[in-house]
Protein backbone atom coordinates (compact mmCIF):
# COMPACT_ATOMS: atom_id res chain seq x y z
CA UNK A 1 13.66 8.87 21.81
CA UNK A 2 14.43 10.63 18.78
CA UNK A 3 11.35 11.28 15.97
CA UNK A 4 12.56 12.51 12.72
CA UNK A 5 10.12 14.94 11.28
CA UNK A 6 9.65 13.00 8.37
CA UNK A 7 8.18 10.10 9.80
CA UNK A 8 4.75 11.62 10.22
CA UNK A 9 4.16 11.35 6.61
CA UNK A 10 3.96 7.26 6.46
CA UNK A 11 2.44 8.02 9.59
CA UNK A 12 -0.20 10.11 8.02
CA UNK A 13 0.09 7.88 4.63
CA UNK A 14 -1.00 4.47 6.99
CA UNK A 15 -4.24 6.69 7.56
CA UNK A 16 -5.16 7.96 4.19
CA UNK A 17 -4.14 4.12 2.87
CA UNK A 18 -6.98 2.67 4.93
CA UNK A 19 -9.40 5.48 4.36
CA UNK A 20 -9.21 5.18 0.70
CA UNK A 21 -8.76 1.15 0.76
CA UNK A 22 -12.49 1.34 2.34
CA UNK A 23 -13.43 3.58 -0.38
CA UNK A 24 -12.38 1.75 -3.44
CA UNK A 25 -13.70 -1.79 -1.68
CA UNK A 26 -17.63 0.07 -1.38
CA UNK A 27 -16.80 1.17 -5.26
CA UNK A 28 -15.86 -2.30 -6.24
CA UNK A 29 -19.61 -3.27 -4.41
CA UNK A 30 -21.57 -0.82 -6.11
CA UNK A 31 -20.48 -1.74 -9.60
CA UNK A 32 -16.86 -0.25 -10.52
CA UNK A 33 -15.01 -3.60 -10.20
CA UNK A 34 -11.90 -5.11 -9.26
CA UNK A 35 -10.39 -4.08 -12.18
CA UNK A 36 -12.49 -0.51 -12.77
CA UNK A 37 -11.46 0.42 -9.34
CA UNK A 38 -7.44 -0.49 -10.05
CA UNK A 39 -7.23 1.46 -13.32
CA UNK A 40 -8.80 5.08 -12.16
CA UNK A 41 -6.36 4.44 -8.99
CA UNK A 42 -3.31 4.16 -10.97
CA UNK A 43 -4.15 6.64 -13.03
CA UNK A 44 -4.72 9.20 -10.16
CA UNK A 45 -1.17 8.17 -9.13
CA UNK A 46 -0.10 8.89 -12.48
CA UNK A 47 -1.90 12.28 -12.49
CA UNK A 48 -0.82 13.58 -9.45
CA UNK A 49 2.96 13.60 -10.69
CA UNK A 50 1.98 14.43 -14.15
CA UNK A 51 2.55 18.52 -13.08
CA UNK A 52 6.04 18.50 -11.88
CA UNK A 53 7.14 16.40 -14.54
CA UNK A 54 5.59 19.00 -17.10
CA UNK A 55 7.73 21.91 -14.67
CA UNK A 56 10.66 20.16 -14.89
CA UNK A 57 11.12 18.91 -17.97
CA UNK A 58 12.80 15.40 -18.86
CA UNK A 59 15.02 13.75 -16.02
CA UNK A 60 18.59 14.37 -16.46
CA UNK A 61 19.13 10.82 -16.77
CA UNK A 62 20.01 8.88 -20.21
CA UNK A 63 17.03 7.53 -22.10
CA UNK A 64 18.22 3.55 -21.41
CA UNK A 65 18.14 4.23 -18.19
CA UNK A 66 13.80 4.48 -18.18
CA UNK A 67 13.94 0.67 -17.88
CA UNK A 68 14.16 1.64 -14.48
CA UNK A 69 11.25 3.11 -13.46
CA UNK A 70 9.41 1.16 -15.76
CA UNK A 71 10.53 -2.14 -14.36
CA UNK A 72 9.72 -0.22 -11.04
CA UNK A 73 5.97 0.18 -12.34
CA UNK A 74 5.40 -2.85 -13.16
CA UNK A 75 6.47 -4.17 -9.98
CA UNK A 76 4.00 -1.77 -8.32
CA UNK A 77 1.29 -2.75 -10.58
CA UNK A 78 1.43 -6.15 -10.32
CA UNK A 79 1.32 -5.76 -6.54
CA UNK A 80 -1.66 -3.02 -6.50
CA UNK A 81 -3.95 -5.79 -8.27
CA UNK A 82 -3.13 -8.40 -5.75
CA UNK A 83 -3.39 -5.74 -2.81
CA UNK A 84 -7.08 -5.01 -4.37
CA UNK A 85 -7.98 -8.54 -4.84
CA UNK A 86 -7.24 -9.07 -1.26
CA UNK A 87 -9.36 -5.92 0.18
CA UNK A 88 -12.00 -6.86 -2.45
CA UNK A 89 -12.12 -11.01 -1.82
CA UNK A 90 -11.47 -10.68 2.16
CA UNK A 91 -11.32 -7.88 4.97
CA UNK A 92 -9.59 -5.08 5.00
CA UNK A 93 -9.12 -5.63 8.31
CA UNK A 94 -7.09 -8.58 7.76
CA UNK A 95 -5.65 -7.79 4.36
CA UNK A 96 -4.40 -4.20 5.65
CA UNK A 97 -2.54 -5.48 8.91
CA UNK A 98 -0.60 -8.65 7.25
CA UNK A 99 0.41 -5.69 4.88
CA UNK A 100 2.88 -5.15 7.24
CA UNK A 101 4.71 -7.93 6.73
CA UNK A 102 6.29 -5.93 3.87
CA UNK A 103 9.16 -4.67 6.32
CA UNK A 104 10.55 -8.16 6.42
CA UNK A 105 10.47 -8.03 2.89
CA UNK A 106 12.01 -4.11 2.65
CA UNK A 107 14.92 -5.71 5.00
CA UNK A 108 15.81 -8.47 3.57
CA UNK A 109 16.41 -7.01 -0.21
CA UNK A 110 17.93 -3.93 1.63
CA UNK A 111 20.28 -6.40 2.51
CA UNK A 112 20.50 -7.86 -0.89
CA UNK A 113 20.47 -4.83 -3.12
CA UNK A 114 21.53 -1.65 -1.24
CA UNK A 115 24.59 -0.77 0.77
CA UNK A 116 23.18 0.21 3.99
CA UNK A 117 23.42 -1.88 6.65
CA UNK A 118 19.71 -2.82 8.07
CA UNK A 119 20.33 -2.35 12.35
CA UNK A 120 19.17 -5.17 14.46
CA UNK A 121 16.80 -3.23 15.84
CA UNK A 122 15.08 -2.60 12.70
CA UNK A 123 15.29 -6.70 12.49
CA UNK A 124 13.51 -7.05 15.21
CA UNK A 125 10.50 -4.48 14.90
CA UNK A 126 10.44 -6.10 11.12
CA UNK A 127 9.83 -9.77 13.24
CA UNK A 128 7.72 -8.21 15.74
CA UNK A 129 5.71 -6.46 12.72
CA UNK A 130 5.17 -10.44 10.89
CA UNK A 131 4.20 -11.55 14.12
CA UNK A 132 0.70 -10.43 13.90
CA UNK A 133 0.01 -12.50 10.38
CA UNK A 134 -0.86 -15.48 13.07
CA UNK A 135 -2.85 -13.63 15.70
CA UNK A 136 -5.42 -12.55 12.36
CA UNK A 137 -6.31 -16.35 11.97
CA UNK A 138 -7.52 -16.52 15.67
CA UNK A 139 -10.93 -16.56 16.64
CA UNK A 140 -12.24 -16.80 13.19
CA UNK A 141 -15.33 -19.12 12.98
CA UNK A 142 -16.35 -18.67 9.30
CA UNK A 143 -14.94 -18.17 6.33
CA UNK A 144 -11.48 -19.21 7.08
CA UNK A 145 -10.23 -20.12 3.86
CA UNK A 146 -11.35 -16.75 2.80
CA UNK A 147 -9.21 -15.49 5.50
CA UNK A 148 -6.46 -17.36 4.66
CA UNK A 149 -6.55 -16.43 1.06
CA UNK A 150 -6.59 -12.94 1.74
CA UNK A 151 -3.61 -13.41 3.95
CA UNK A 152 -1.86 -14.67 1.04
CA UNK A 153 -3.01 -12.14 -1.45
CA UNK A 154 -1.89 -9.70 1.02
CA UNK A 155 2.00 -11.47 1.64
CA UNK A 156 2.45 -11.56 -2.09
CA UNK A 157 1.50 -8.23 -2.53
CA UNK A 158 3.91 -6.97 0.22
CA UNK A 159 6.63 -8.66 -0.99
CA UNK A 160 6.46 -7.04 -4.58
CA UNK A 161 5.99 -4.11 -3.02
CA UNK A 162 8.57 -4.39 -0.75
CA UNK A 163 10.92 -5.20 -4.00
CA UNK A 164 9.97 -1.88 -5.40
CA UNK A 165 10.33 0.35 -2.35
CA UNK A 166 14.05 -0.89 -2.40
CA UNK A 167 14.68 -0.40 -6.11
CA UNK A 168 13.12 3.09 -5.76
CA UNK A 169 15.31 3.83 -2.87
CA UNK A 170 18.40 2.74 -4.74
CA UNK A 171 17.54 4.53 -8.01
CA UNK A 172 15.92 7.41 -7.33
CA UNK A 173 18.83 9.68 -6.40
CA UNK A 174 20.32 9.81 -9.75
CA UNK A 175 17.71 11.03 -11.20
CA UNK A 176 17.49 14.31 -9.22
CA UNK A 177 14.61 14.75 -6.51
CA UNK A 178 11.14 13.98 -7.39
CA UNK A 179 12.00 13.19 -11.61
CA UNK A 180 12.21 9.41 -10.65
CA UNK A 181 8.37 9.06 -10.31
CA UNK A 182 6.67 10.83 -12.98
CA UNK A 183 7.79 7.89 -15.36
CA UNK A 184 7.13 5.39 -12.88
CA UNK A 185 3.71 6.49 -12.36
CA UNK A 186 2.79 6.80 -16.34
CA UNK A 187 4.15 4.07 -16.88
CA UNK A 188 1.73 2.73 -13.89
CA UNK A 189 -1.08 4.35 -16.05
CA UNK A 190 -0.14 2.80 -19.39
CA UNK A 191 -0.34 -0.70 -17.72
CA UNK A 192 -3.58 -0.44 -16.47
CA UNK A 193 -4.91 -0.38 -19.75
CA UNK A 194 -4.73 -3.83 -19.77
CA UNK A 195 -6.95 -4.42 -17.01
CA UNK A 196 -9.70 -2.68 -18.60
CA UNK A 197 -10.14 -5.97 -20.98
CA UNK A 198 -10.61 -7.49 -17.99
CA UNK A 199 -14.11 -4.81 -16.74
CA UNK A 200 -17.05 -5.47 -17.35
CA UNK A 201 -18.35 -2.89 -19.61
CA UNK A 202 -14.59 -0.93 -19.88
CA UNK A 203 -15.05 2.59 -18.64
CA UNK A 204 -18.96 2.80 -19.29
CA UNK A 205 -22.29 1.92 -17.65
CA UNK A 206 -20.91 3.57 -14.17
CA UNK A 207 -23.98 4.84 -11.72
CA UNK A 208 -23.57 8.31 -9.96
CA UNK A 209 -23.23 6.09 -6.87
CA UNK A 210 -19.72 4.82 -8.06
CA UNK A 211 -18.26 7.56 -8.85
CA UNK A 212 -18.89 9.25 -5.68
CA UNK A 213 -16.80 6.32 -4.18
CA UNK A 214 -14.40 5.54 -6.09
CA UNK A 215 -12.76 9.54 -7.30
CA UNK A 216 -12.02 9.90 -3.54
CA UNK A 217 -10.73 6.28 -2.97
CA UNK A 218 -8.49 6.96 -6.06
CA UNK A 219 -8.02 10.15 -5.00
CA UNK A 220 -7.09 9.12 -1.11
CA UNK A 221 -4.91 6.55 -2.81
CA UNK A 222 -2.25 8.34 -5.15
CA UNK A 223 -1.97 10.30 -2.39
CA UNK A 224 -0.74 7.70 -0.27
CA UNK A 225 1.46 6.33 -2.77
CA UNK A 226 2.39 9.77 -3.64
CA UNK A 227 3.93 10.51 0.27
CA UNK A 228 5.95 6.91 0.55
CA UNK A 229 7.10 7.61 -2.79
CA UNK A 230 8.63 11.07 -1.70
CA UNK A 231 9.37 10.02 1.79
CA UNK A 232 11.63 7.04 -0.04
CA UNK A 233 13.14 9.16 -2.34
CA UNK A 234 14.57 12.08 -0.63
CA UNK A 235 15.39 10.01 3.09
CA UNK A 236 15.38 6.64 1.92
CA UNK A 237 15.56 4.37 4.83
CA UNK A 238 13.19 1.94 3.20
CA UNK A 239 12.87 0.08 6.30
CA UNK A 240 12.16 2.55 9.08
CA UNK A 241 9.81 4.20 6.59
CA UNK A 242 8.16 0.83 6.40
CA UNK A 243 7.73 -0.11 9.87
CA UNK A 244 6.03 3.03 10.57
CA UNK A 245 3.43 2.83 7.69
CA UNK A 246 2.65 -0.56 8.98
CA UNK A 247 0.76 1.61 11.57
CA UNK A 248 -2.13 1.08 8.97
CA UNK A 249 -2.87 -1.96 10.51
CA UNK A 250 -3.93 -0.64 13.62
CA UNK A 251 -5.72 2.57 11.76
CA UNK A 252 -7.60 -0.21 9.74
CA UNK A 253 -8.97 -2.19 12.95
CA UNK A 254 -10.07 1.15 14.45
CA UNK A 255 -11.73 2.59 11.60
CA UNK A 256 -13.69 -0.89 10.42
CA UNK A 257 -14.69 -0.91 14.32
CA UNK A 258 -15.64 2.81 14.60
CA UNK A 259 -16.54 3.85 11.41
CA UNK A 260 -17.37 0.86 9.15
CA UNK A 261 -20.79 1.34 8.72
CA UNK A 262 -20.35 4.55 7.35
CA UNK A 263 -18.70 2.64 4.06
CA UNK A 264 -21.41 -0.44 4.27
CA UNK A 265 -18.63 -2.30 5.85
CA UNK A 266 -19.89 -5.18 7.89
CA UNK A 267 -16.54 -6.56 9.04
CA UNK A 268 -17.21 -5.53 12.43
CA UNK A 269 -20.09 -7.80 12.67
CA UNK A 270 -17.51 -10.52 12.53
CA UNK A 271 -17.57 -10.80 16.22
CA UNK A 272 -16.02 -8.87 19.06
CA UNK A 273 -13.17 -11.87 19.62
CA UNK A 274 -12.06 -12.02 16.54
CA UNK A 275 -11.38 -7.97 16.17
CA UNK A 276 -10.10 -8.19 19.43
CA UNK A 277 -7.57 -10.84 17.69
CA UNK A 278 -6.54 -8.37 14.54
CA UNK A 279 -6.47 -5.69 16.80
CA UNK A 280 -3.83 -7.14 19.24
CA UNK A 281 -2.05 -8.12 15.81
CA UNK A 282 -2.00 -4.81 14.35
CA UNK A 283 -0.49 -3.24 18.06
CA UNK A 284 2.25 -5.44 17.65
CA UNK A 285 3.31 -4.38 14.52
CA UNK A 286 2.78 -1.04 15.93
CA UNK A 287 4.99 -1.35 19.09
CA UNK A 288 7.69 -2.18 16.47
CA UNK A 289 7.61 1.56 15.21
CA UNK A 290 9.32 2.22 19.13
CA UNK A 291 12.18 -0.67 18.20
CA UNK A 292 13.29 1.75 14.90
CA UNK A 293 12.43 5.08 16.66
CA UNK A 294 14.35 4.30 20.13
């Protein structure tokens, strides 16, 4: 079985997702907010691209052809409130595996919108990967419409998602490597704005105690974005990139089991059965990383 290199870095992307996702959520409980907690986030993203953009001066690319990664950011946007109103509303430990349903979305508009032909193999790890949105509503005694709402949060949020990793994919390359996501990013930034109308108190009245949780989870999380956004835009292969970073299902089981208390996390108090249940889930969509890799 061939492993291209480049895989480990949604590999290592699933694992810095979850870290930071259990970050942010403790911010959001100690008084940054939903909305707090999206805007510093983006603008980390934003930030972290901000350097190369500044050392490489303007894309070589036409100035009507920013619509593109400005549609792109508002696609990603849109989907990192919903993602955060899942982890934030629900578990991340079911938001973070039904995430993973996002390679059936990557598939099908690879299918739609770029030329390459999606193998069936990669069809079948993407089925294999959706599989496990069922197996998180077993064993759950309480709160199941919770559960169920997060599941949606989550789906909606993978399939915008899923919508930008393919329009990256197809128009990154002409703007040169790496110039595609300064723009996207700022224009991430500018958009978050908004949400600050939405906080309680904008940008003021945070404790000590926030900030120490949410500059890492921001932090953790442009860095994440950062590594699918490069991974995408110099291999492409939206799809096998995919299926691998759904490994963060399985990383998000683990660490809510192992390390949850350590981020005031009580979803492991939910019951051995019913981690036992999203754990199961999130292997299958792991064994689906072998289908693409074989």
């Amino acid at each position: 079985m061939h492993f291209p290199v480049f895989m480990l870095i949604p590999l290592s992307c699933a694992l810095i997702y979850v870290v930071g996702m259990l970050m942010l959520k403790r911010a959001s409980e100690v008084g940054v907010g939903i909305w707090r907690a999206t805007f510093f986030a983006n603008w980390a993203c934003a930030l972290i691209f901000l350097p190369w953009w500044i050392s490489h001066g303007w894309a070589p690319v036409a100035w009507l052809h920013y619509w593109q990664p400005a549609l792109s950011g508002l696609l990603f946007c849109v989907a990192q409130v919903v993602m955060f109103l899942a982890i934030t509303r629900g578990d991340v430990s079911v938001a973070a595996p039904v995430m993973g349903a996002k390679v059936i979305f990557v598939a099908l508009f690879s299918t739609l919108l770029l030329s390459d032909h999606v193998p069936l193999l990669w069809w079948l790890g993407a089925g294999l990967s959706a599989t496990a949105v069922g197996l998180l509503n077993l064993g759950v005694k309480t709160k199941h419409r919770l559960v169920r709402q997060t599941i949606l949060l989550a789906l909606t949020s993978s399939l915008l998602y899923g919508l930008c990793d393919v329009l990256l994919q197809r128009w990154a390359p002409a703007w040169g490597p790496g110039n595609f996501f300064p723009p996207l990013y700022m224009a991430v930034g500018i958009y978050s704005f908004g949400l600050l109308k939405f906080a309680h108190g904008g940008l003021r009245g945070m404790t000590a105690q926030a900030w120490r949780w949410v500059l890492p989870g921001a932090l953790l999380n442009a860095l994440n974005n950062a590594g699918i956004a490069i991974t995408l835009g110099i291999w492409g292969q939206a799809t096998a990139v995919n299926i691998v970073y759904s490994s963060r299902g399985l990383f998000s089981v683990l660490l809510v089991w192992l390390t949850g208390h350590w981020f005031s996390n009580t979803e492991r108090h939910a019951g051995r059965g019913v981690l036992v249940y999203r754990l199961i889930g999130a292997a299958a969509m792991l064994a689906a990383i072998g289908l693409v890799l074989s």
